[in-house]
C-alpha atoms as a PDB file:
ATOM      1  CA  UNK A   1      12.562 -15.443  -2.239  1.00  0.00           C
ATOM      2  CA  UNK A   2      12.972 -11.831  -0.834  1.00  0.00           C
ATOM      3  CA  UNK A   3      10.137  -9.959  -0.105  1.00  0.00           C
ATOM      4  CA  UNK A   4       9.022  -7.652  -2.615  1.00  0.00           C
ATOM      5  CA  UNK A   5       6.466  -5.109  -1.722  1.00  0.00           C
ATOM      6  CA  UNK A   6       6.418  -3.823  -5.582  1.00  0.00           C
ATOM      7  CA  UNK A   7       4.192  -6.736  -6.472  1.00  0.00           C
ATOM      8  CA  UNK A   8       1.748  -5.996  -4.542  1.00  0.00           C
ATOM      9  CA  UNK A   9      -1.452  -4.463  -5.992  1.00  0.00           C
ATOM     10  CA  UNK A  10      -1.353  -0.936  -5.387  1.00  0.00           C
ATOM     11  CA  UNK A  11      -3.981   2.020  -6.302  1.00  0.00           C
ATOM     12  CA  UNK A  12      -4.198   5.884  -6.386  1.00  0.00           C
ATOM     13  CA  UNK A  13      -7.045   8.121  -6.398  1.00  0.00           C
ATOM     14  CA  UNK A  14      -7.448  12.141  -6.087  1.00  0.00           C
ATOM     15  CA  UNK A  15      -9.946  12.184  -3.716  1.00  0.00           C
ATOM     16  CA  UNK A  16     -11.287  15.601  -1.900  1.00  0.00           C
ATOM     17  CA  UNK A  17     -11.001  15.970   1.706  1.00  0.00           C
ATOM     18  CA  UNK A  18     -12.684  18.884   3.037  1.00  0.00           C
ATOM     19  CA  UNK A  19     -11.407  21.434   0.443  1.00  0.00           C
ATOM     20  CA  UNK A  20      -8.106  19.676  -0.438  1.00  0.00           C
ATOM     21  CA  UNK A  21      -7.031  17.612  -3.253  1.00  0.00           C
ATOM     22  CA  UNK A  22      -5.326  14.847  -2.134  1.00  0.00           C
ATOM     23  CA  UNK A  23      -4.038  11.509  -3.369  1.00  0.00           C
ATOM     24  CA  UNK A  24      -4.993   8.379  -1.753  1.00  0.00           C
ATOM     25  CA  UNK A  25      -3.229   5.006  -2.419  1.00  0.00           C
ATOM     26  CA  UNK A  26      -4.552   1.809  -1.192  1.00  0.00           C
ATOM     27  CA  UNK A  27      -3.904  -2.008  -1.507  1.00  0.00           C
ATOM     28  CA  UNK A  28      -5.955  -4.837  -2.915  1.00  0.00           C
ATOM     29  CA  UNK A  29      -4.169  -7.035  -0.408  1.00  0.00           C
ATOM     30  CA  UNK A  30      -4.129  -5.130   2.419  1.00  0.00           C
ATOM     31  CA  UNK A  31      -7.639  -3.239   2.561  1.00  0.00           C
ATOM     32  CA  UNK A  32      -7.722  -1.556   6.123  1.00  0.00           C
ATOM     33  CA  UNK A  33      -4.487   0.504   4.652  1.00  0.00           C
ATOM     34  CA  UNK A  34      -4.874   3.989   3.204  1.00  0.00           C
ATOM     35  CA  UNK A  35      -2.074   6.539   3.090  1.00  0.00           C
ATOM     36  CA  UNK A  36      -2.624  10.103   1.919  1.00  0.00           C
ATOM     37  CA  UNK A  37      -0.467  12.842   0.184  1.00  0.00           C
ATOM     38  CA  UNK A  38      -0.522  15.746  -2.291  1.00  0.00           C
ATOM     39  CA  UNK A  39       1.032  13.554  -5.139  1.00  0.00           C
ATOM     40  CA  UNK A  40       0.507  10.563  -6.872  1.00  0.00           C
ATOM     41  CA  UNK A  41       3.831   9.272  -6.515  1.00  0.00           C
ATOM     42  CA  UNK A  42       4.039  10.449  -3.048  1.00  0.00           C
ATOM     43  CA  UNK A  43       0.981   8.324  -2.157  1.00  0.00           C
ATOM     44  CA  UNK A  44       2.003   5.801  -4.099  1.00  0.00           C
ATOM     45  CA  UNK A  45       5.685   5.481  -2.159  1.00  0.00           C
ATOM     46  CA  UNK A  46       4.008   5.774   1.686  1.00  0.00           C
ATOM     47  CA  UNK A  47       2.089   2.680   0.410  1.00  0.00           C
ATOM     48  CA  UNK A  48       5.278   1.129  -0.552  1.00  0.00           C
ATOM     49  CA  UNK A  49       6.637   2.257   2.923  1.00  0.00           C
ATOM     50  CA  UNK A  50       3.534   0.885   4.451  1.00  0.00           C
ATOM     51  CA  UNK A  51       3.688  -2.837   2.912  1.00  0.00           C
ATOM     52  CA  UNK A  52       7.151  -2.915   3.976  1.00  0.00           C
ATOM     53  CA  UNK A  53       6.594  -1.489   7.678  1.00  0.00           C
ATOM     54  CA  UNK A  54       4.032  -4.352   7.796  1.00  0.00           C
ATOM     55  CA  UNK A  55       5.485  -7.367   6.634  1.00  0.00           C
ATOM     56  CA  UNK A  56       8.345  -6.505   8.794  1.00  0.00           C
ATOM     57  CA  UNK A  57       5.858  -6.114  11.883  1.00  0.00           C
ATOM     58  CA  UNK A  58       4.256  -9.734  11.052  1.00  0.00           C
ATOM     59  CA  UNK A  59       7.245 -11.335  10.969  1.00  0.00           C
ATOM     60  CA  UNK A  60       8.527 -10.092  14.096  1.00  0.00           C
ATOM     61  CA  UNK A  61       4.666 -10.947  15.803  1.00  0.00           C
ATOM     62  CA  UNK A  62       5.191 -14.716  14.092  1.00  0.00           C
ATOM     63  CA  UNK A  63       1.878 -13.619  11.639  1.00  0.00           C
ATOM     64  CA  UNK A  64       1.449 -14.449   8.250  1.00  0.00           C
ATOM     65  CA  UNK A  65       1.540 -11.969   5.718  1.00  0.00           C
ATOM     66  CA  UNK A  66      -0.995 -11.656   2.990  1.00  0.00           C
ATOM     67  CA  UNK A  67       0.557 -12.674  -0.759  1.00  0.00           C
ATOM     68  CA  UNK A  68       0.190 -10.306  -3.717  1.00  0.00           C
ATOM     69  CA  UNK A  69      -2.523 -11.289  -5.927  1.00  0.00           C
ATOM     70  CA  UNK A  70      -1.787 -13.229  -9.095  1.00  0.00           C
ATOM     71  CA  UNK A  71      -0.770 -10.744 -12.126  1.00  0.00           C
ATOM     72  CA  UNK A  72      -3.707 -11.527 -14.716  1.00  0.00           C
ATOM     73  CA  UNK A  73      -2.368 -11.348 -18.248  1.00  0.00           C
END
């Protein structure tokens, strides 16, 4: 199966840092990852960006690469 970083569990908060509204997007799977930008969708691609970035790195190291959580229904 190809890898598919869109399944991943991904979440986006406006958060305030120092006196700027930003957007911060963070995933369930990964939690020492946090990107930051002044959109929602913005965030929520550098996330996207991020899973992809690394997967690719833990392949390359010979790591293994967290799964997406199960999709509760």
């Amino acid at each position: 199966m190809k890898f598919d970083p869109y399944r991943y569990t991904i979440t986006i908060r406006r958060v305030t840092m120092a006196t700027k509204t930003m957007f911060r997007s963070t995933c369930s799977e990964l939690p020492d990852c946090a990107d930051y930008n002044e959109t929602p969708s913005g965030a929520y691609h550098l996330m996207i960006d991020t899973i992809e970035a690394l997967h690719a790195r833990s392949i390359e190291d010979g790591d293994k690469f967290p799964d997406p959580l199960p999709v509760e229904d």
